[in-house]
Structures are given as structure tokens and as C-alpha cells.
PDB file of N, CA and C in Angstrom:
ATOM      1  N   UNK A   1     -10.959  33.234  23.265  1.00  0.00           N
ATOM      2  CA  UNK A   1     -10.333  31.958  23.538  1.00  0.00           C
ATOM      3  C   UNK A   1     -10.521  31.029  22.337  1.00  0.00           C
ATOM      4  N   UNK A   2      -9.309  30.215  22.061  1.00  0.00           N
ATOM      5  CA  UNK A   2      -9.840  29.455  20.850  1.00  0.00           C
ATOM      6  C   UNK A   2      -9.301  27.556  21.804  1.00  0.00           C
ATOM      7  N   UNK A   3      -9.717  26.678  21.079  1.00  0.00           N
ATOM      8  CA  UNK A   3      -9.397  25.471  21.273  1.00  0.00           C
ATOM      9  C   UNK A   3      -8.139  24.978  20.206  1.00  0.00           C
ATOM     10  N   UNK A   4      -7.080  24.378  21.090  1.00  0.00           N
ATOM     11  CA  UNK A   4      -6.696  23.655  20.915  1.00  0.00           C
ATOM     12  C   UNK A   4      -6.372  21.778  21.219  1.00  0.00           C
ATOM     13  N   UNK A   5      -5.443  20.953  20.580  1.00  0.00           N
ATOM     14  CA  UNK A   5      -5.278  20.304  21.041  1.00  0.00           C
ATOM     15  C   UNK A   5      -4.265  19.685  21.268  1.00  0.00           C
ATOM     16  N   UNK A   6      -3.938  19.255  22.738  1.00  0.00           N
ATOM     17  CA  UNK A   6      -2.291  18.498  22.326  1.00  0.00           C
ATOM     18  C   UNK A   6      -2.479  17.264  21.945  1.00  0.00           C
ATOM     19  N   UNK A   7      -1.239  17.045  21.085  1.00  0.00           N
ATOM     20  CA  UNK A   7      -1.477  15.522  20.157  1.00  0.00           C
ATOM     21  C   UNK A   7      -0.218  14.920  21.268  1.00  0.00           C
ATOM     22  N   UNK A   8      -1.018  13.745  21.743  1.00  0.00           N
ATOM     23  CA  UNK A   8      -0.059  12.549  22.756  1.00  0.00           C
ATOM     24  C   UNK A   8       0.300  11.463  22.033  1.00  0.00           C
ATOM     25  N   UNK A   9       1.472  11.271  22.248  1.00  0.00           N
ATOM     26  CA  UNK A   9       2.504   9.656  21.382  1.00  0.00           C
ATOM     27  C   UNK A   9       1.716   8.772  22.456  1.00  0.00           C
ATOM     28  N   UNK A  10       1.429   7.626  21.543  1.00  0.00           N
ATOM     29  CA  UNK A  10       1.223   7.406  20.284  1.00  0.00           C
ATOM     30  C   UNK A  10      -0.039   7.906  19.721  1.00  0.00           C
ATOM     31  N   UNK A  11      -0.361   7.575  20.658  1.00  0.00           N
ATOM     32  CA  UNK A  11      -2.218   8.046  20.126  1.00  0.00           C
ATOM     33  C   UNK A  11      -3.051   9.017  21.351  1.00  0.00           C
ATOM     34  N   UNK A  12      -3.750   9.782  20.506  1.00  0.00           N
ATOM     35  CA  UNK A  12      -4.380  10.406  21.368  1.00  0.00           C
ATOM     36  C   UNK A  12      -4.632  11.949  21.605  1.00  0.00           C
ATOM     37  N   UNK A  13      -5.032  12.629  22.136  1.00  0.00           N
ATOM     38  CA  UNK A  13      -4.826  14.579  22.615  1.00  0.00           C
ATOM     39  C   UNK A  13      -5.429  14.476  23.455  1.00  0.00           C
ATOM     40  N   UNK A  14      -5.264  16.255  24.237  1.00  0.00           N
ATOM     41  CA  UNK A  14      -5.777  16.464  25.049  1.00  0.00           C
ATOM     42  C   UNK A  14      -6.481  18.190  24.869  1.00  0.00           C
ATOM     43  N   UNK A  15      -7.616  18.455  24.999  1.00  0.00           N
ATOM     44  CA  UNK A  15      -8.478  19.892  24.655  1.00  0.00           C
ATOM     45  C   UNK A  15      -8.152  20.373  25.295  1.00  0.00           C
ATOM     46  N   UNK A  16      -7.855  21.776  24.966  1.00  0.00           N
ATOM     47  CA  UNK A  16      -7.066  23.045  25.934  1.00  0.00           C
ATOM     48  C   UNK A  16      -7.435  24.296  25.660  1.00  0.00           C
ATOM     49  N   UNK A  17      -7.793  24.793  26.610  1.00  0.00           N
ATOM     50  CA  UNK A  17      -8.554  26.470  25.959  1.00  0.00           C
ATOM     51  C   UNK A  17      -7.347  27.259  26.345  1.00  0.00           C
ATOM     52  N   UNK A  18      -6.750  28.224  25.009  1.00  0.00           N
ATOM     53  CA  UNK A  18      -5.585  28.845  25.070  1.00  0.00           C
ATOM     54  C   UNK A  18      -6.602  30.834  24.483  1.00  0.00           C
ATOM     55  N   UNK A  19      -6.004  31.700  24.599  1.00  0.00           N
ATOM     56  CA  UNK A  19      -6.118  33.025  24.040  1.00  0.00           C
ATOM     57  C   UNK A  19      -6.029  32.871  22.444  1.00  0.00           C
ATOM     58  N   UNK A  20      -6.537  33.924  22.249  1.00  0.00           N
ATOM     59  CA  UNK A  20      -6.346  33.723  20.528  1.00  0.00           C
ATOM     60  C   UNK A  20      -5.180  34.152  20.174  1.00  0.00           C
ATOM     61  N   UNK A  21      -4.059  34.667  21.023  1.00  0.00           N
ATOM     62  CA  UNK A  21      -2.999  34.943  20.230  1.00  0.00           C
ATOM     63  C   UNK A  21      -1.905  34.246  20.590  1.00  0.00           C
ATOM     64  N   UNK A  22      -2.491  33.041  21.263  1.00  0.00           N
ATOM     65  CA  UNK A  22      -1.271  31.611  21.204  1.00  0.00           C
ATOM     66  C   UNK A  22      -0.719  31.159  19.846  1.00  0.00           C
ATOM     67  N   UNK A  23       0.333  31.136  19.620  1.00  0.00           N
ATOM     68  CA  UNK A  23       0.764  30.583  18.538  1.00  0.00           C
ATOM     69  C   UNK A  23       0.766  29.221  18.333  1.00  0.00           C
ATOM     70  N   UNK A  24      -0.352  28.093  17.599  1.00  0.00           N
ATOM     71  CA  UNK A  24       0.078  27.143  17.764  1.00  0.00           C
ATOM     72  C   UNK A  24       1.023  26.351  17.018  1.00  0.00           C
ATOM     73  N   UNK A  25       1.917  25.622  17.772  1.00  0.00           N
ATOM     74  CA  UNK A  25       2.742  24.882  16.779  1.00  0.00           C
ATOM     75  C   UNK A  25       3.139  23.219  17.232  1.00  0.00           C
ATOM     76  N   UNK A  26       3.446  22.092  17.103  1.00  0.00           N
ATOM     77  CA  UNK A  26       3.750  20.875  17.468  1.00  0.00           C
ATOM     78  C   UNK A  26       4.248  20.888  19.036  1.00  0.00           C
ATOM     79  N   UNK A  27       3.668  20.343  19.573  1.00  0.00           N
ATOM     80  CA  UNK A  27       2.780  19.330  19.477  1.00  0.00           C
ATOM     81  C   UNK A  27       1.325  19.627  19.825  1.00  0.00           C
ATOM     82  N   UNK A  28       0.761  20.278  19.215  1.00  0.00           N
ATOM     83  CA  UNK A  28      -0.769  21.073  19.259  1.00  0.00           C
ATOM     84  C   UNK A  28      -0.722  21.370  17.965  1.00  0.00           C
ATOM     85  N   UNK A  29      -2.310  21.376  18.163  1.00  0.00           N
ATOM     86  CA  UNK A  29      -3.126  21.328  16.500  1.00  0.00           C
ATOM     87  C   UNK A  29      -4.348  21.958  16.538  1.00  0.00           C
ATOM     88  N   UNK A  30      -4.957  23.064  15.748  1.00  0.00           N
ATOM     89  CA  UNK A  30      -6.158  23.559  15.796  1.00  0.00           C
ATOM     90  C   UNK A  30      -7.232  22.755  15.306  1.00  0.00           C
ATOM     91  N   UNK A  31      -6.645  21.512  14.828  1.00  0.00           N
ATOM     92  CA  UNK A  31      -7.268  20.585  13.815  1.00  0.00           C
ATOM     93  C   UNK A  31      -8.616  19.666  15.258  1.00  0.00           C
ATOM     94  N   UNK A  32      -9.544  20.015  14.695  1.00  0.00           N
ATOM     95  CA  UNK A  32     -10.057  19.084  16.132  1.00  0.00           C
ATOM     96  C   UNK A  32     -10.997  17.399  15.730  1.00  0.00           C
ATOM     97  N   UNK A  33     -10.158  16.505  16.421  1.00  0.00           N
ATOM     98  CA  UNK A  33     -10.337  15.255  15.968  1.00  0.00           C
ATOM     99  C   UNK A  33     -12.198  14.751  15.822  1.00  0.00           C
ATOM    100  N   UNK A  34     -11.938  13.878  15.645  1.00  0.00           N
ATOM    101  CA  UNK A  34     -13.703  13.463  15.780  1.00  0.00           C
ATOM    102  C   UNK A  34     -14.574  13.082  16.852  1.00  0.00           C
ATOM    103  N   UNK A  35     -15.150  14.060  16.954  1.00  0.00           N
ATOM    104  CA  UNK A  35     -15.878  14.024  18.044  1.00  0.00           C
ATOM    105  C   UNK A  35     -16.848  12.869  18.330  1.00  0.00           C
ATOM    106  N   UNK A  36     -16.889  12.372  17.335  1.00  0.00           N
ATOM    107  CA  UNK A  36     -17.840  10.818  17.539  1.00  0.00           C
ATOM    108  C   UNK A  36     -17.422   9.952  18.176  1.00  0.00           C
ATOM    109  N   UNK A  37     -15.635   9.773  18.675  1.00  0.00           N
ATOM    110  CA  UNK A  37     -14.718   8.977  18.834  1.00  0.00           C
ATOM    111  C   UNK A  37     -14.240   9.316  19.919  1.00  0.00           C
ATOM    112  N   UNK A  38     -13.921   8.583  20.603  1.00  0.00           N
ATOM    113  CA  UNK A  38     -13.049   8.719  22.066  1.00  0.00           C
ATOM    114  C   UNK A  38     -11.642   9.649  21.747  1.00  0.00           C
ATOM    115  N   UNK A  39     -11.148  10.617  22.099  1.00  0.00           N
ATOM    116  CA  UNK A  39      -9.714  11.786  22.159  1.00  0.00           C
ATOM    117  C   UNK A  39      -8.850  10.529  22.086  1.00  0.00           C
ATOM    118  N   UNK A  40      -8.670   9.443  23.025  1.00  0.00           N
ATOM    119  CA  UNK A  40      -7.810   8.879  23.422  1.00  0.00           C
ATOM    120  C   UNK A  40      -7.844   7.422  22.013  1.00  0.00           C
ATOM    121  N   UNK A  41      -8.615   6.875  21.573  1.00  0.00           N
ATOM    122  CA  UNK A  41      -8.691   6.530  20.109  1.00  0.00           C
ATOM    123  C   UNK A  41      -8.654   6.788  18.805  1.00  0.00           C
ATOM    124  N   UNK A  42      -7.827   8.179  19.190  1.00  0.00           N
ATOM    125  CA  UNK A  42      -7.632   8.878  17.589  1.00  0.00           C
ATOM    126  C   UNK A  42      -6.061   8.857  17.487  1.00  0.00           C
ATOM    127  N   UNK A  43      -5.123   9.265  16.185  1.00  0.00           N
ATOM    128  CA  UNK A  43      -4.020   9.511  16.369  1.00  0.00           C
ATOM    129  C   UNK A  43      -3.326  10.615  15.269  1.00  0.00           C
ATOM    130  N   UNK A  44      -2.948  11.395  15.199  1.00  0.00           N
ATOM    131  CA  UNK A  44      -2.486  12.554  14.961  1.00  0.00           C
ATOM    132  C   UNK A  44      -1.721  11.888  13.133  1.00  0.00           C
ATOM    133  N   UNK A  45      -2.247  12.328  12.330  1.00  0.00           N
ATOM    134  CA  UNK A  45      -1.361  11.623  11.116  1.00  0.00           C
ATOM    135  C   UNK A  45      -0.504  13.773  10.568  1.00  0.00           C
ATOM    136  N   UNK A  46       1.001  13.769  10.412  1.00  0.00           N
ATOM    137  CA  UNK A  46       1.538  14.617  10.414  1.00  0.00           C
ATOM    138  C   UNK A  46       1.477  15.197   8.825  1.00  0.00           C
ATOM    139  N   UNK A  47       1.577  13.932   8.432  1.00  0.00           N
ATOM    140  CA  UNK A  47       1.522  14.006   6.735  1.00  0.00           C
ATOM    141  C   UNK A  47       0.418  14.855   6.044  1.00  0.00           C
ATOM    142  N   UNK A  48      -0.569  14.151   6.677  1.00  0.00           N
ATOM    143  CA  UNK A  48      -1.975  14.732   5.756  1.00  0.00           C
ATOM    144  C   UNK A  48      -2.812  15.660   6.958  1.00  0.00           C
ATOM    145  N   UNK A  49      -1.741  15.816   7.949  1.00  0.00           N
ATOM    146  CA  UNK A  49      -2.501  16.679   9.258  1.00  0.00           C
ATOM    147  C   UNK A  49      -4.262  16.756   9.397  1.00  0.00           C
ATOM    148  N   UNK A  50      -4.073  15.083   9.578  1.00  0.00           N
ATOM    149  CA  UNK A  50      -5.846  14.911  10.400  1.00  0.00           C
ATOM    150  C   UNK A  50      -5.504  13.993  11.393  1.00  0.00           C
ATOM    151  N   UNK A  51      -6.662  13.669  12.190  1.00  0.00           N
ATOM    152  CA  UNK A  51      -6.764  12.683  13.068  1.00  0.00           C
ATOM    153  C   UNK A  51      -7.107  11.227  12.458  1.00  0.00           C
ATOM    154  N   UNK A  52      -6.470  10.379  13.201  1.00  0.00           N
ATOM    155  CA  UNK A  52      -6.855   9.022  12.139  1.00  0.00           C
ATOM    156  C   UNK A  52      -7.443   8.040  13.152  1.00  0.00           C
ATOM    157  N   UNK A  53      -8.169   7.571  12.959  1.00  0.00           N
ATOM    158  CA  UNK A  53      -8.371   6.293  14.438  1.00  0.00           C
ATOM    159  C   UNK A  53      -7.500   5.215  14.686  1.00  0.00           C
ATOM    160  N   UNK A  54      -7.553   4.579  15.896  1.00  0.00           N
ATOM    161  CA  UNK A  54      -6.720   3.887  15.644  1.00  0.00           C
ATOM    162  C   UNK A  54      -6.267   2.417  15.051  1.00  0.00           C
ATOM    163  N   UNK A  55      -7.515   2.261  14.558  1.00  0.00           N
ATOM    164  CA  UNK A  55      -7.892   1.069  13.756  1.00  0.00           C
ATOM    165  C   UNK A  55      -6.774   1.501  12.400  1.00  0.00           C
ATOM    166  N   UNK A  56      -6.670   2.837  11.890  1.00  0.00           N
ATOM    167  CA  UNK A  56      -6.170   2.751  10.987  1.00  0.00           C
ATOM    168  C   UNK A  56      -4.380   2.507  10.870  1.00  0.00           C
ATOM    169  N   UNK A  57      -4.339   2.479  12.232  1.00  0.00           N
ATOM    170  CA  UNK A  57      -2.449   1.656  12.500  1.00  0.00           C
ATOM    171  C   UNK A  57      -2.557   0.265  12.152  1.00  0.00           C
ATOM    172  N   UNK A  58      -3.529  -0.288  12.954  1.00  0.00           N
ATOM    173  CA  UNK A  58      -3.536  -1.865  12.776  1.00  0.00           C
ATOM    174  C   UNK A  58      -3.631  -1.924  10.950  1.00  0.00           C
ATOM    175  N   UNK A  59      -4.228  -1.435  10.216  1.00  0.00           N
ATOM    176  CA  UNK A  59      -4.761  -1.629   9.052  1.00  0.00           C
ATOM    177  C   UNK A  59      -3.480  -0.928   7.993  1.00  0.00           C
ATOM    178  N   UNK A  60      -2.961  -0.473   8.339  1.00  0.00           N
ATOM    179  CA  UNK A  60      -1.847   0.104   7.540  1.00  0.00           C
ATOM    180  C   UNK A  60      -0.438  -0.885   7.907  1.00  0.00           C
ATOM    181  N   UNK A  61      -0.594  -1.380   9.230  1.00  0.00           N
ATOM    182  CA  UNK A  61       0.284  -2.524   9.164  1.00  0.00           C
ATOM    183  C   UNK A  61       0.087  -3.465   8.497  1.00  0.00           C
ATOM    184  N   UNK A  62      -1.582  -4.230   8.506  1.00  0.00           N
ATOM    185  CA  UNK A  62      -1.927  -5.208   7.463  1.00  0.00           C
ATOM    186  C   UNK A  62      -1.490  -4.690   6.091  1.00  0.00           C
ATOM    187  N   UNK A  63      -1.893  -3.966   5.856  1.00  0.00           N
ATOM    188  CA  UNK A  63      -1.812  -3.130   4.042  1.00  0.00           C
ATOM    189  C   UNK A  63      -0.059  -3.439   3.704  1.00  0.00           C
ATOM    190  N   UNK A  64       1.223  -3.101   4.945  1.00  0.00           N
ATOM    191  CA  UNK A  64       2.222  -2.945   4.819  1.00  0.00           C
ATOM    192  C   UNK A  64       2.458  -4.990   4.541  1.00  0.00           C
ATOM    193  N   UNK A  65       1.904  -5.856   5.002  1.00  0.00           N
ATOM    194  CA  UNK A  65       2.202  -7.025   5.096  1.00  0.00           C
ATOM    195  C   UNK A  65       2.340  -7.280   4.406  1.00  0.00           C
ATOM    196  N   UNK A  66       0.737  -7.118   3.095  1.00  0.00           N
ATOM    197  CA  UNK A  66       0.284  -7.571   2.562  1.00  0.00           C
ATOM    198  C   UNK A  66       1.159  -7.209   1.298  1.00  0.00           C
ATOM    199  N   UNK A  67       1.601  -6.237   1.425  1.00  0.00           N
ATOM    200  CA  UNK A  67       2.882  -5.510  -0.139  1.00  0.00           C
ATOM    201  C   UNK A  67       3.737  -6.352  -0.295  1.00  0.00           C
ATOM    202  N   UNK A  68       4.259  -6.582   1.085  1.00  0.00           N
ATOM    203  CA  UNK A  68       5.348  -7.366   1.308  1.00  0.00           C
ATOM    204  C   UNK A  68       5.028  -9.070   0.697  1.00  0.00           C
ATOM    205  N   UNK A  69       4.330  -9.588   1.022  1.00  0.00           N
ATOM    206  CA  UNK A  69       4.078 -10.891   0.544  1.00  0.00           C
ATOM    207  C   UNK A  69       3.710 -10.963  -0.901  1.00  0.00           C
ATOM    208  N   UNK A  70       3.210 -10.051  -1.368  1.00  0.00           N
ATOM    209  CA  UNK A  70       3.022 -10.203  -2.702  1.00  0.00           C
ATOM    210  C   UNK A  70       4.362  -9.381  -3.313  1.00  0.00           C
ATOM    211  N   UNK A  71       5.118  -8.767  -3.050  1.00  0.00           N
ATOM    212  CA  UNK A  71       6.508  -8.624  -3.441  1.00  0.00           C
ATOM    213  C   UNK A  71       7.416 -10.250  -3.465  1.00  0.00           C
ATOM    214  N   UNK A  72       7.080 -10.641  -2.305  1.00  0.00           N
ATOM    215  CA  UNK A  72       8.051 -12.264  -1.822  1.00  0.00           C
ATOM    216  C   UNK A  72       7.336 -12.346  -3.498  1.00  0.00           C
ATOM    217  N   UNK A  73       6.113 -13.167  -3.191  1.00  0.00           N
ATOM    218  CA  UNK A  73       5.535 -14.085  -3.543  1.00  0.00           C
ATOM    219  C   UNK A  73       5.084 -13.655  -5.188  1.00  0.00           C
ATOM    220  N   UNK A  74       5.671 -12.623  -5.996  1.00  0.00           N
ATOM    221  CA  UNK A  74       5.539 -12.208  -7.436  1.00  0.00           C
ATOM    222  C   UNK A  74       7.190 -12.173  -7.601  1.00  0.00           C
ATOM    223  N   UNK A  75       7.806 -12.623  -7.130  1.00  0.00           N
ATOM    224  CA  UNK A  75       9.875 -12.808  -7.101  1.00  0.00           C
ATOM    225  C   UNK A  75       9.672 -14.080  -7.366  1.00  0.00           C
ATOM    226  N   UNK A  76       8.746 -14.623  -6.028  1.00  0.00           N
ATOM    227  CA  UNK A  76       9.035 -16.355  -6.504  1.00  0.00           C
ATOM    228  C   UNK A  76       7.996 -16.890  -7.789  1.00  0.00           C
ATOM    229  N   UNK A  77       7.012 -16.576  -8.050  1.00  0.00           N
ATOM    230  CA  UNK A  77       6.275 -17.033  -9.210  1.00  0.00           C
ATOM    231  C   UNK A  77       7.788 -16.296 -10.625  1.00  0.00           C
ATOM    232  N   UNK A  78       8.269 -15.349 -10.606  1.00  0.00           N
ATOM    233  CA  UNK A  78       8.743 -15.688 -11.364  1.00  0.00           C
ATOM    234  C   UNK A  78      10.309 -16.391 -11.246  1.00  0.00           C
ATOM    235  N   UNK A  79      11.007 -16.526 -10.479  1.00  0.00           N
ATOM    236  CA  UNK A  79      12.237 -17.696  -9.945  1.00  0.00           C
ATOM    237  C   UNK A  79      11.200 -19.127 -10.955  1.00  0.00           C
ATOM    238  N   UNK A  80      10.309 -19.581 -10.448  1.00  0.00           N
ATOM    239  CA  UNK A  80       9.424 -20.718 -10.511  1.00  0.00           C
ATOM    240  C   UNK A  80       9.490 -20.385 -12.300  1.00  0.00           C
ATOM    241  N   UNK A  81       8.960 -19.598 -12.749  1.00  0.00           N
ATOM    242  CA  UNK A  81       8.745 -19.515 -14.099  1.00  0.00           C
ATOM    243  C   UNK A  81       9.895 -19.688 -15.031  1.00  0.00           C
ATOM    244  N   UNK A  82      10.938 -19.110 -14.992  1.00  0.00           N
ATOM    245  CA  UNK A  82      12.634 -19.499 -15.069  1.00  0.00           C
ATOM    246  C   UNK A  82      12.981 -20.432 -14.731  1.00  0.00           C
ATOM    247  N   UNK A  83      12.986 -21.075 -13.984  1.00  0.00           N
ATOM    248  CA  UNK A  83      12.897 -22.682 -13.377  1.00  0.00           C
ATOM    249  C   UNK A  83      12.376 -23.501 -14.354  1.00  0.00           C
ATOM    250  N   UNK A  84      11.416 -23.170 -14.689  1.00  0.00           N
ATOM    251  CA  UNK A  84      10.544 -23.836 -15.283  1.00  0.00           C
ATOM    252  C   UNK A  84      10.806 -23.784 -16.728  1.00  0.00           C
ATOM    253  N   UNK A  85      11.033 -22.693 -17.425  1.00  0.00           N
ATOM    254  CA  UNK A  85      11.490 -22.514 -18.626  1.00  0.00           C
ATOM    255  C   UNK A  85      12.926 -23.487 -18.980  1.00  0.00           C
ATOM    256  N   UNK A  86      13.969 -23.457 -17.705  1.00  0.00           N
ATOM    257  CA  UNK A  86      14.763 -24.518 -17.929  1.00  0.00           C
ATOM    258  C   UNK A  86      15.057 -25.751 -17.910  1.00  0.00           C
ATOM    259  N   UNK A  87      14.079 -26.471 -17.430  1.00  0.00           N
ATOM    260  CA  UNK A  87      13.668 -27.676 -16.925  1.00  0.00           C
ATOM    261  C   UNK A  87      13.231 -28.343 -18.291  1.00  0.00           C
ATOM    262  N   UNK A  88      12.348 -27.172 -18.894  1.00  0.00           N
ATOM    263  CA  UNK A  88      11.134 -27.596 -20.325  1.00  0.00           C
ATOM    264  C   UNK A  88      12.518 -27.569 -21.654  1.00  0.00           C
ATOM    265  N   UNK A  89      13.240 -26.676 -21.493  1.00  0.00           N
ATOM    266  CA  UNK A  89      14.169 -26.384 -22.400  1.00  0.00           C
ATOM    267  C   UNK A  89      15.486 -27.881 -22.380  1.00  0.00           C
ATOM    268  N   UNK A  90      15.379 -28.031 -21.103  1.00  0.00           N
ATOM    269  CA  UNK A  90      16.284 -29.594 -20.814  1.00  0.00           C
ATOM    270  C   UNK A  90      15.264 -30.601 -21.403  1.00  0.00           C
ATOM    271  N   UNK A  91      14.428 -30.613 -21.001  1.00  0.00           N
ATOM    272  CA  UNK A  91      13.552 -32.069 -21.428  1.00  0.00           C
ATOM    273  C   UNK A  91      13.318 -31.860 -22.988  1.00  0.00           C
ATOM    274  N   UNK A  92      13.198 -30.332 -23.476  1.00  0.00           N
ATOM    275  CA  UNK A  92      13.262 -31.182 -25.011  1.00  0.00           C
ATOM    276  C   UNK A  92      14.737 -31.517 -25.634  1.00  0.00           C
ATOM    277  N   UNK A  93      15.426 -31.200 -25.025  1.00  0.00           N
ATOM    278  CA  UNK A  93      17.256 -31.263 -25.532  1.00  0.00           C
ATOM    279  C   UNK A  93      16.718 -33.314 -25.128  1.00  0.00           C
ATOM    280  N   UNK A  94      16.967 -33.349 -23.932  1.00  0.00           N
ATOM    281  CA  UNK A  94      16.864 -34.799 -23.785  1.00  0.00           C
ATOM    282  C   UNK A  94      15.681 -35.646 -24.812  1.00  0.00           C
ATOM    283  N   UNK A  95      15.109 -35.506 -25.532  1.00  0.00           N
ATOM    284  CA  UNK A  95      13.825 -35.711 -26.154  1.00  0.00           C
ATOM    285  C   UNK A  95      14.372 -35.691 -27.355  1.00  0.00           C
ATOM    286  N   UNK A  96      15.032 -34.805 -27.971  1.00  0.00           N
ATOM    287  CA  UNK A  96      15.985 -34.821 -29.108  1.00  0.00           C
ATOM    288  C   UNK A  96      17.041 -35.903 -29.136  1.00  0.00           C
ATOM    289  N   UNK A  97      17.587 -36.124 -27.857  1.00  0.00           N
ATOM    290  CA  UNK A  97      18.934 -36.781 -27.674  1.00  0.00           C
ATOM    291  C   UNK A  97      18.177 -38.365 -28.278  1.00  0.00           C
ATOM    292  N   UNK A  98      17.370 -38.649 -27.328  1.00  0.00           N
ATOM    293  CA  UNK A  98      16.471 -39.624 -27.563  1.00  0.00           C
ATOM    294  C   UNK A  98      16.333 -40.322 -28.877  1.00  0.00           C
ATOM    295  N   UNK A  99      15.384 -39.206 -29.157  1.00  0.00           N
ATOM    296  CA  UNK A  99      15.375 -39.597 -30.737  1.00  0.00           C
ATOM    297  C   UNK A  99      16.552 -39.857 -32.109  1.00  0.00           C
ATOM    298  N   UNK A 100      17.309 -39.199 -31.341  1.00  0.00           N
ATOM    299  CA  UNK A 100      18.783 -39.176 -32.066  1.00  0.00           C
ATOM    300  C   UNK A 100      19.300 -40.577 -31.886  1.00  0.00           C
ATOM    301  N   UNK A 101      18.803 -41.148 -31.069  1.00  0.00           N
ATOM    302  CA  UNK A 101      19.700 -42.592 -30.233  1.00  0.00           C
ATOM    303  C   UNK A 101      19.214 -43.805 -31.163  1.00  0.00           C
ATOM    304  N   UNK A 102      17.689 -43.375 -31.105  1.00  0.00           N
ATOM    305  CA  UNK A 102      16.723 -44.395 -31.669  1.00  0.00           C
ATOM    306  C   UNK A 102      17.054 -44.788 -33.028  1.00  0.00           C
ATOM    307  N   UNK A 103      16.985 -43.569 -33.605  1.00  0.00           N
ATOM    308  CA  UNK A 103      17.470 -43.579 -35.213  1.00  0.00           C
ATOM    309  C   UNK A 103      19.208 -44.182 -35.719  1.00  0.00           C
ATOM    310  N   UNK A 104      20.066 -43.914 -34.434  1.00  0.00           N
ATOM    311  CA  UNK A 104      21.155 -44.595 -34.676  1.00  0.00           C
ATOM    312  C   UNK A 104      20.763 -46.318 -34.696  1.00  0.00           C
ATOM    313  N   UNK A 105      20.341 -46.433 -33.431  1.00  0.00           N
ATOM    314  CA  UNK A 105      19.618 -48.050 -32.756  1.00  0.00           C
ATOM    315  C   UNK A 105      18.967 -48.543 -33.911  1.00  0.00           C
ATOM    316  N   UNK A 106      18.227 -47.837 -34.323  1.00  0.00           N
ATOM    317  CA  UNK A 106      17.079 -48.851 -35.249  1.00  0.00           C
ATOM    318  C   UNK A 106      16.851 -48.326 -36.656  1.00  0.00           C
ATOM    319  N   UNK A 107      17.453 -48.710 -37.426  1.00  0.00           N
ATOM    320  CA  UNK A 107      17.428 -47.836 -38.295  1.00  0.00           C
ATOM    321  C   UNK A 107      15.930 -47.968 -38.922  1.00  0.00           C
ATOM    322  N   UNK A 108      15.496 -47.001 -39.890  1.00  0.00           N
ATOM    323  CA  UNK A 108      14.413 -46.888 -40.405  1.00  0.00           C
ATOM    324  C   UNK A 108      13.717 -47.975 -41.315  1.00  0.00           C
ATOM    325  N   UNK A 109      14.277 -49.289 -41.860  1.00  0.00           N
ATOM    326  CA  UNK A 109      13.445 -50.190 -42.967  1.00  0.00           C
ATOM    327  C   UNK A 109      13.080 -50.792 -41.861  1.00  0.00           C
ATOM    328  N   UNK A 110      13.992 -51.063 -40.431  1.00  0.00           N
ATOM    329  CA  UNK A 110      13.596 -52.218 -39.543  1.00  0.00           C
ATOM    330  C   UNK A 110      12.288 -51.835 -38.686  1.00  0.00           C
ATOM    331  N   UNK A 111      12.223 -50.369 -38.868  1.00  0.00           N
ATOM    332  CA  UNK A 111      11.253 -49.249 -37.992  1.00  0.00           C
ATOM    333  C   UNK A 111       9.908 -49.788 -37.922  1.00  0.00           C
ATOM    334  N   UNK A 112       9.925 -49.876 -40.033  1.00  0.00           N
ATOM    335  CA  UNK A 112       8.793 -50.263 -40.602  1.00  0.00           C
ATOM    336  C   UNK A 112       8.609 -51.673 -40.389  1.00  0.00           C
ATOM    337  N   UNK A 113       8.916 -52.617 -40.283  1.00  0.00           N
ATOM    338  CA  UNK A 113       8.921 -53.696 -39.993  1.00  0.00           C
ATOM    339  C   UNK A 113       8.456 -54.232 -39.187  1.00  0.00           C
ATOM    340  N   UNK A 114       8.438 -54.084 -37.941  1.00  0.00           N
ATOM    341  CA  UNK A 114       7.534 -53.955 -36.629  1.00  0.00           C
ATOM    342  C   UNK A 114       6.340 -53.677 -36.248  1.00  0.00           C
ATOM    343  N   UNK A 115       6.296 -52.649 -37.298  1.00  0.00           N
ATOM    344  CA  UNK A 115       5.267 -52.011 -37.157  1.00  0.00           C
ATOM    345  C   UNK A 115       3.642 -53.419 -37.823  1.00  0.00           C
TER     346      UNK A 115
END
């Protein structure tokens, strides 16, 4: 007799003593979860075929958030930075204009004069 286990959506299995010449295939796994842990607090990962707890859903959703906001939020630092580059690029055009005005306005002996 060997052990298997059925893997339950979403989370979870159930231990099953089958013959050794059961073939196992989905939704059963020879893989046997952690025994330190409640059957019903584990969850079957297909990819890397282990058991995962189920802390590690909640935490892979955080992980998934967290991509996401720093995707938003490295788009908008640079929007902001471009923004910003044009804003700085206007204020010295206007800063030029300025000075251009002054020098028409006042001409330079009267500059000194004031001074």
C-alpha cells in the first residue's frame, strides 16, 4: 500500500491508502504535505509541485500589490520628472525673455547709474 493524497480547491487534501499499482495522477499527489501543519492549511502549488501554506496566498497577493504600485508609482515619478524638465526649461526661456526686456528698458550707462 502506498499513500496518497487528494489535493482539494482551494486549499487543502485528503490521505488515502491506495495499492502500489495505482497510477497516480491529478488530482492526487505522492508528494506528502507538512506534517507540522494542519492538511486543511496547506495548498497544492502545480508549478513547483509542493505544498504551500496558506499564508503563502495572502503573501503572494501582497508581493502582487506591491509590483503593482511601484510600477504606478515609478510611471509617475517619471511623468513628474518630464513635467518637471518642462516647467525648468519654460522658466529659463521666460528668464531670458526677461532679461531681454530689461536691456531693451534700461539701457546699460543708465544701469550703471543707479547703481
Amino acid at each position: 500500500m502506498k499513500t496518497i493524497y487528494e489535493i482539494l480547491y482551494p486549499f487543502g487534501c485528503k490521505k488515502t491508502e491506495v495499492t502500489e499499482e495505482f497510477e497516480t495522477r491529478f488530482p492526487y499527489t505522492e508528494v506528502a504535505p507538512d506534517t507540522n501543519r494542519d492538511f486543511m492549511l496547506q495548498f497544492w502549488d502545480p508549478k513547483r509541485t509542493i505544498w504551500r501554506p496558506i499564508e503563502y496566498m495572502a503573501n503572494e497577493e501582497k508581493i502582487c500589490l506591491l509590483e503593482e504600485f511601484y510600477r504606478k508609482a515609478t510611471n509617475d515619478v517619471q511623468d513628474l520628472s518630464e513635467k518637471n524638465e518642462s516647467v525648468n526649461d519654460q522658466l529659463t526661456d521666460t528668464q531670458l525673455a526677461l532679461a531681454e526686456v530689461y536691456e531693451m528698458l534700461v539701457p546699460a550707462d543708465s544701469a550703471k547709474e543707479v547703481k
